[in-house]
N, C-alpha and C. Protein backbone atom coordinates (compact mmCIF):
# COMPACT_ATOMS: atom_id res chain seq x y z
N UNK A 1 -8.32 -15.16 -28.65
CA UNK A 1 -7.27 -14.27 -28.20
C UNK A 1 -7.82 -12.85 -28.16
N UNK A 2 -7.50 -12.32 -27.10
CA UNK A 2 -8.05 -10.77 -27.06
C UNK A 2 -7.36 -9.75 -28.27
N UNK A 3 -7.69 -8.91 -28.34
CA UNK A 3 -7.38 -8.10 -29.64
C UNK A 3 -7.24 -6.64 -29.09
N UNK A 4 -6.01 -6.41 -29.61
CA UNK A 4 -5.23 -5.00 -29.50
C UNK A 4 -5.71 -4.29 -30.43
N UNK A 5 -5.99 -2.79 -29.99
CA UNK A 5 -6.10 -1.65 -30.84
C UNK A 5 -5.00 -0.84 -30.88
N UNK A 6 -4.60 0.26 -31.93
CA UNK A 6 -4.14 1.98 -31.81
C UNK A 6 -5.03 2.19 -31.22
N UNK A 7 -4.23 3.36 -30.04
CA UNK A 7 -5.25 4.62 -29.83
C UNK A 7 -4.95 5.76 -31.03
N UNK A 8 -5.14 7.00 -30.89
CA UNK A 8 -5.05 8.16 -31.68
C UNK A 8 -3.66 8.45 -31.86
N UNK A 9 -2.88 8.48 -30.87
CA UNK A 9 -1.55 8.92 -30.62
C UNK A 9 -0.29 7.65 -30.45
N UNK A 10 -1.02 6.71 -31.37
CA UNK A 10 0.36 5.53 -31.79
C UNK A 10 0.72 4.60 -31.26
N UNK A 11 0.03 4.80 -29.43
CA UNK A 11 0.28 3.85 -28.32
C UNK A 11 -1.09 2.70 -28.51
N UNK A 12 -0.44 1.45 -28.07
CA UNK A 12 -1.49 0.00 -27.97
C UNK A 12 -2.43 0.48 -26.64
N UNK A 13 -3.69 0.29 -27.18
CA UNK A 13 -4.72 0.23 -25.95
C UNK A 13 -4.35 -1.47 -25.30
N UNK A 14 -5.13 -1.67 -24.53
CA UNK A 14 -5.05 -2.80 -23.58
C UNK A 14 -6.02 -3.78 -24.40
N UNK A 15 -5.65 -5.22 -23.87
CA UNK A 15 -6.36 -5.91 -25.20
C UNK A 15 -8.04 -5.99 -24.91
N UNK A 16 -8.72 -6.20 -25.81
CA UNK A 16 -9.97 -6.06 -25.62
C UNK A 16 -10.71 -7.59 -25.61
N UNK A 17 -12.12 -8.04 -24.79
CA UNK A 17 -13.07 -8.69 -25.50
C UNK A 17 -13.88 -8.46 -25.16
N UNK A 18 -15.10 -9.96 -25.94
CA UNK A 18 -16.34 -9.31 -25.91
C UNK A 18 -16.95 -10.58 -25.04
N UNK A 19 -17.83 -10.67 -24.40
CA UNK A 19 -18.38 -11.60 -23.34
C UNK A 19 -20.08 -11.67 -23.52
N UNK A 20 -20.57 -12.92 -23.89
CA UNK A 20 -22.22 -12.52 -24.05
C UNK A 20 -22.48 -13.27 -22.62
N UNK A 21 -23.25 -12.61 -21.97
CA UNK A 21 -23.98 -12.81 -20.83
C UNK A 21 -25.72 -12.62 -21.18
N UNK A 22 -25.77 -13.77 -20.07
CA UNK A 22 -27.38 -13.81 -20.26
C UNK A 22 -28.01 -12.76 -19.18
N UNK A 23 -29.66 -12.56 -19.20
CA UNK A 23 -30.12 -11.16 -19.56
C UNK A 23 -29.80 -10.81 -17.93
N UNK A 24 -30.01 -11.93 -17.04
CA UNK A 24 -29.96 -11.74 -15.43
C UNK A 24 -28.33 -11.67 -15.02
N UNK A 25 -27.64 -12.25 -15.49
CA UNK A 25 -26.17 -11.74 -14.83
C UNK A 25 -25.91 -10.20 -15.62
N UNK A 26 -26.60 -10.17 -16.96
CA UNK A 26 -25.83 -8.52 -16.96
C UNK A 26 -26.62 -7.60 -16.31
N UNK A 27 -27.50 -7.96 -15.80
CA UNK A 27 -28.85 -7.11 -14.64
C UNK A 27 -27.62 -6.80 -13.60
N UNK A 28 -27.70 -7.98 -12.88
CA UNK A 28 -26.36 -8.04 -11.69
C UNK A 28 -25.24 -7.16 -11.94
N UNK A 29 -24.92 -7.61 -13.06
CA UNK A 29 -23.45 -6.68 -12.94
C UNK A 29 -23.32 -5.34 -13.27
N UNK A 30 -24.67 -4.95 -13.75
CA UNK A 30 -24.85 -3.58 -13.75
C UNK A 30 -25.41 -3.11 -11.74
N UNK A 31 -26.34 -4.03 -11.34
CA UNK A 31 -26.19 -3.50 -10.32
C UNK A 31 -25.33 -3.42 -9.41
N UNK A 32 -24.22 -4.28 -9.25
CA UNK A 32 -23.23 -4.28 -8.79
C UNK A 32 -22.68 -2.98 -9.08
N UNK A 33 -22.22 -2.80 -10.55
CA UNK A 33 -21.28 -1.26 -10.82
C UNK A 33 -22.12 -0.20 -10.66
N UNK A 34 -23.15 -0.31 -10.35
CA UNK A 34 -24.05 1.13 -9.79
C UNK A 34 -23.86 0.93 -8.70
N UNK A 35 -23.82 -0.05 -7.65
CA UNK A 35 -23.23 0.31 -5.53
C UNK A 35 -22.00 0.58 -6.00
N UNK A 36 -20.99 0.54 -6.49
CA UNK A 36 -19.93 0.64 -6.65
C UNK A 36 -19.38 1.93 -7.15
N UNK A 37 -19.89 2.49 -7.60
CA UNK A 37 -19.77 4.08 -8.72
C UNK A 37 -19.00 3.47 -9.91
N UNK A 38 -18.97 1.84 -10.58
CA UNK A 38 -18.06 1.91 -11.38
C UNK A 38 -18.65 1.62 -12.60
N UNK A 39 -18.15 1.65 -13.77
CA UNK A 39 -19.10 1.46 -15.01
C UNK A 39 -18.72 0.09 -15.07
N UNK A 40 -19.73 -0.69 -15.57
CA UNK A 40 -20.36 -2.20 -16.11
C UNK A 40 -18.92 -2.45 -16.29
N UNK A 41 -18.30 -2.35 -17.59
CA UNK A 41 -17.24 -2.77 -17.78
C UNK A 41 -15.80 -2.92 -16.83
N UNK A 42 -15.53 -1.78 -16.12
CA UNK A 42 -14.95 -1.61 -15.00
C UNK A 42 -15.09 -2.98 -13.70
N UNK A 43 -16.43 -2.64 -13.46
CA UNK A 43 -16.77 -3.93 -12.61
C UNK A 43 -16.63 -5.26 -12.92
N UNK A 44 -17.12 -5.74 -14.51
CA UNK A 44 -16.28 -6.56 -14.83
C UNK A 44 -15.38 -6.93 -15.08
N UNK A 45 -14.37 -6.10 -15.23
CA UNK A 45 -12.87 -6.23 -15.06
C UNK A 45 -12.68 -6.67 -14.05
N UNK A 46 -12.77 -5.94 -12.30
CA UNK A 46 -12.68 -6.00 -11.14
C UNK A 46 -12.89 -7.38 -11.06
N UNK A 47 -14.47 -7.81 -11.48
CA UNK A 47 -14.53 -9.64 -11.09
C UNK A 47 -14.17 -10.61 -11.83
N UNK A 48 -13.43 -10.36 -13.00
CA UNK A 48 -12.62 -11.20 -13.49
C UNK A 48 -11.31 -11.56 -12.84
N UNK A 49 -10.67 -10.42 -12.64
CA UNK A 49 -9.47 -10.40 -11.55
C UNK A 49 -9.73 -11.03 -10.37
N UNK A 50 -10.77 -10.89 -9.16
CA UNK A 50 -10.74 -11.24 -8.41
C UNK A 50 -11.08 -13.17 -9.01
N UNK A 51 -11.58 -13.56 -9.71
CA UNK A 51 -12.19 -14.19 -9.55
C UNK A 51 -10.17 -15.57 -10.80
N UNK A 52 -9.47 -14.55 -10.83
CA UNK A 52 -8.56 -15.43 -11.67
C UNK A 52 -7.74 -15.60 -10.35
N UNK A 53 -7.50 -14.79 -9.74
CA UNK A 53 -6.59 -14.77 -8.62
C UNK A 53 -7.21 -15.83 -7.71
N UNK A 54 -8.35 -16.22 -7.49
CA UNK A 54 -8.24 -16.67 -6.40
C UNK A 54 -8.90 -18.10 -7.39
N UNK A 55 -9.19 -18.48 -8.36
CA UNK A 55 -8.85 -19.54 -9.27
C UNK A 55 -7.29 -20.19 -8.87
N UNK A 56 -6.38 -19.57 -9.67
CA UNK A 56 -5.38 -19.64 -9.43
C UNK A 56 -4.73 -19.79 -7.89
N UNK A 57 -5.00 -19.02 -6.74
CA UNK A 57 -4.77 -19.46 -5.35
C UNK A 57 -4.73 -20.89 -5.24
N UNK A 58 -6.42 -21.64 -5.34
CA UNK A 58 -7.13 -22.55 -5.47
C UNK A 58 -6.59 -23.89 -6.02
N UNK A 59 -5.79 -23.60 -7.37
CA UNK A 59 -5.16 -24.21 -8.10
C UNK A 59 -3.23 -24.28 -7.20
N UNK A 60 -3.49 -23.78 -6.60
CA UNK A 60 -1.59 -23.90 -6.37
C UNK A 60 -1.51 -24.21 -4.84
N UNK A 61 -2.48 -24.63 -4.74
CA UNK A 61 -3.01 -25.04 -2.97
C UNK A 61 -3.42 -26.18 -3.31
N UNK A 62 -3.67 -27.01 -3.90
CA UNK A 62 -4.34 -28.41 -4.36
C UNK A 62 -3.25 -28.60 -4.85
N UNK A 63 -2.38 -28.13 -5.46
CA UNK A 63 -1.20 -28.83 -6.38
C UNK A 63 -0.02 -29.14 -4.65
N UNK A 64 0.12 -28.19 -3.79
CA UNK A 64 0.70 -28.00 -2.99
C UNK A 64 0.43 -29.78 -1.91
N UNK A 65 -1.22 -29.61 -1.99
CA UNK A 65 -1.78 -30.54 -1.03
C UNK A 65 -1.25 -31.88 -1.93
N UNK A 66 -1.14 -31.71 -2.76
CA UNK A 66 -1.07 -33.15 -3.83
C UNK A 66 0.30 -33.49 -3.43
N UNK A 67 1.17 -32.72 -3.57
CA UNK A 67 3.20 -33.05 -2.94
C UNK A 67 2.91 -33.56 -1.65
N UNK A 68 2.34 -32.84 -0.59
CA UNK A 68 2.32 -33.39 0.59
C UNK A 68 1.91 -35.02 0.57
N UNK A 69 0.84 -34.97 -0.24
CA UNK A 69 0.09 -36.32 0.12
C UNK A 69 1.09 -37.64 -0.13
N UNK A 70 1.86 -37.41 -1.32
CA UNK A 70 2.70 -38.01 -2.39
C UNK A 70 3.80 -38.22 -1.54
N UNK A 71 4.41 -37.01 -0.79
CA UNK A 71 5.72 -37.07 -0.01
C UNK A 71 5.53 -38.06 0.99
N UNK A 72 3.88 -38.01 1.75
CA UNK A 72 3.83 -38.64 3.01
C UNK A 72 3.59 -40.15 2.58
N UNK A 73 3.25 -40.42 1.37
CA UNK A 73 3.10 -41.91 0.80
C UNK A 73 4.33 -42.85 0.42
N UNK A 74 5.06 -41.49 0.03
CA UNK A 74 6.59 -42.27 -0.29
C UNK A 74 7.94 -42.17 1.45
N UNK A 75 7.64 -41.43 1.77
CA UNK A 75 8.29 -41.49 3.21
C UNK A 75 7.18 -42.71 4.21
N UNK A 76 6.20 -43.03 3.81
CA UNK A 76 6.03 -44.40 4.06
C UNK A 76 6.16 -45.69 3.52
N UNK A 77 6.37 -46.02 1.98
CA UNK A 77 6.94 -46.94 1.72
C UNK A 77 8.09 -46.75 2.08
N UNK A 78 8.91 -46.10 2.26
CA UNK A 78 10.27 -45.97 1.88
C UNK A 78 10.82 -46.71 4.03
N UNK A 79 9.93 -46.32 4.81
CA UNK A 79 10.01 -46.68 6.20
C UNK A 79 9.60 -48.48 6.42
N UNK A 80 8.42 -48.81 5.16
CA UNK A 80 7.90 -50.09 5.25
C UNK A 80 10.04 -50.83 4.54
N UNK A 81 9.68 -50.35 3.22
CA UNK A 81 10.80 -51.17 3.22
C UNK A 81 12.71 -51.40 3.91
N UNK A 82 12.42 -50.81 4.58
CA UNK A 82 13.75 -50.25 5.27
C UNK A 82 14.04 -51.26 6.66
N UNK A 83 12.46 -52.20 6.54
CA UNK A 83 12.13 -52.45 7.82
C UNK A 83 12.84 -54.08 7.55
N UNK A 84 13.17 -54.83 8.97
CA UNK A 84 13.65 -55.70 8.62
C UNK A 84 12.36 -57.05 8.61
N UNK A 85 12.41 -58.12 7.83
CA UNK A 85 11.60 -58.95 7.55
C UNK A 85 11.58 -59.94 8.81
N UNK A 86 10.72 -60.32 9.44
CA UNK A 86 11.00 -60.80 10.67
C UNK A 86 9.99 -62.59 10.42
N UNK A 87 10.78 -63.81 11.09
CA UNK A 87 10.29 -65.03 10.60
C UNK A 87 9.56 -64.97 12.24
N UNK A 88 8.27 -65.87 11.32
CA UNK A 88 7.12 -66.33 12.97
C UNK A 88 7.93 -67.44 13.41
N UNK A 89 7.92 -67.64 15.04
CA UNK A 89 8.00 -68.51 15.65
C UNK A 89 7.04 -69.93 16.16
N UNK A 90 7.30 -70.81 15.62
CA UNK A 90 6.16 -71.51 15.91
C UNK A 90 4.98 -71.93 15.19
N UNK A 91 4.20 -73.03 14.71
CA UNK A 91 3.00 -72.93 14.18
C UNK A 91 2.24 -71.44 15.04
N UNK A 92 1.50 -71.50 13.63
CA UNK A 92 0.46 -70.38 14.26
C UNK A 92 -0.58 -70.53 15.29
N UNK A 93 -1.59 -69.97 15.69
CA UNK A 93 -1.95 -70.49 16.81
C UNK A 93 -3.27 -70.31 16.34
N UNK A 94 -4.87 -71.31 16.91
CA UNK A 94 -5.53 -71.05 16.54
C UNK A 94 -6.27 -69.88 17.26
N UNK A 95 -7.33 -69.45 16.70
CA UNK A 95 -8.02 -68.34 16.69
C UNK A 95 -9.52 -69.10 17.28
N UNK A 96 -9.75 -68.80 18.84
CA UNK A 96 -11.44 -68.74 18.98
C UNK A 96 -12.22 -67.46 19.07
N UNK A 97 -13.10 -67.68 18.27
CA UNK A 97 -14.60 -67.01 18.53
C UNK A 97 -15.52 -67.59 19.03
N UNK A 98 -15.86 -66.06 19.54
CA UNK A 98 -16.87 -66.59 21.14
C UNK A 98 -18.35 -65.93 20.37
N UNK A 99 -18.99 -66.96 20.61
CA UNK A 99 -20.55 -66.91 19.69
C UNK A 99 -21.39 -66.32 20.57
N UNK A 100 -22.57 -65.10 19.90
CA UNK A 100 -23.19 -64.61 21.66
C UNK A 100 -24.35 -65.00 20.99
């Protein structure tokens, strides 16, 4: 769980953590927040966000696709059984195959 501080003046800072990254992604994400003008931390904020939001998109678009699939499976049983049962006429008939 992230962890709340005081600031000086009585109000909760925003919650904090700590993240160990290995030596080449924190290379990256420093170069990233240097094109950016933003400090390391900043930028990682930025790609956490982007990167929950569109998690989450991801996640509610698959859940979405999953109803459809489900709806279109049950609006087809539901058409199979609705249907009336129909009796064959006749012995069946045989079946030739033609040998090449």
């Amino acid at each position: 769980m992230a962890t709340r501080q005081n600031s000086s003046n009585g109000k909760q800072k925003s919650p904090r953590i700590q993240v160990v990254l290995p030596e080449e992604l924190c290379g990256a994400l420093a170069e990233l927040a240097e094109q950016e003008s933003r400090t390391v931390s900043n930028m990682a904020k930025v790609l956490i966000q982007e990167g929950v939001k569109r998690y989450g998109s991801l996640e509610i678009s698959s859940n979405q696709e999953l109803r459809v699939q489900k709806s279109k499976t049950q609006d087809f049983i539901n058409k199979l059984e609705k249907q009336k049962t129909k009796r064959l006429k006749g012995l069946p008939r045989r079946l030739k195959f033609k040998r090449n």
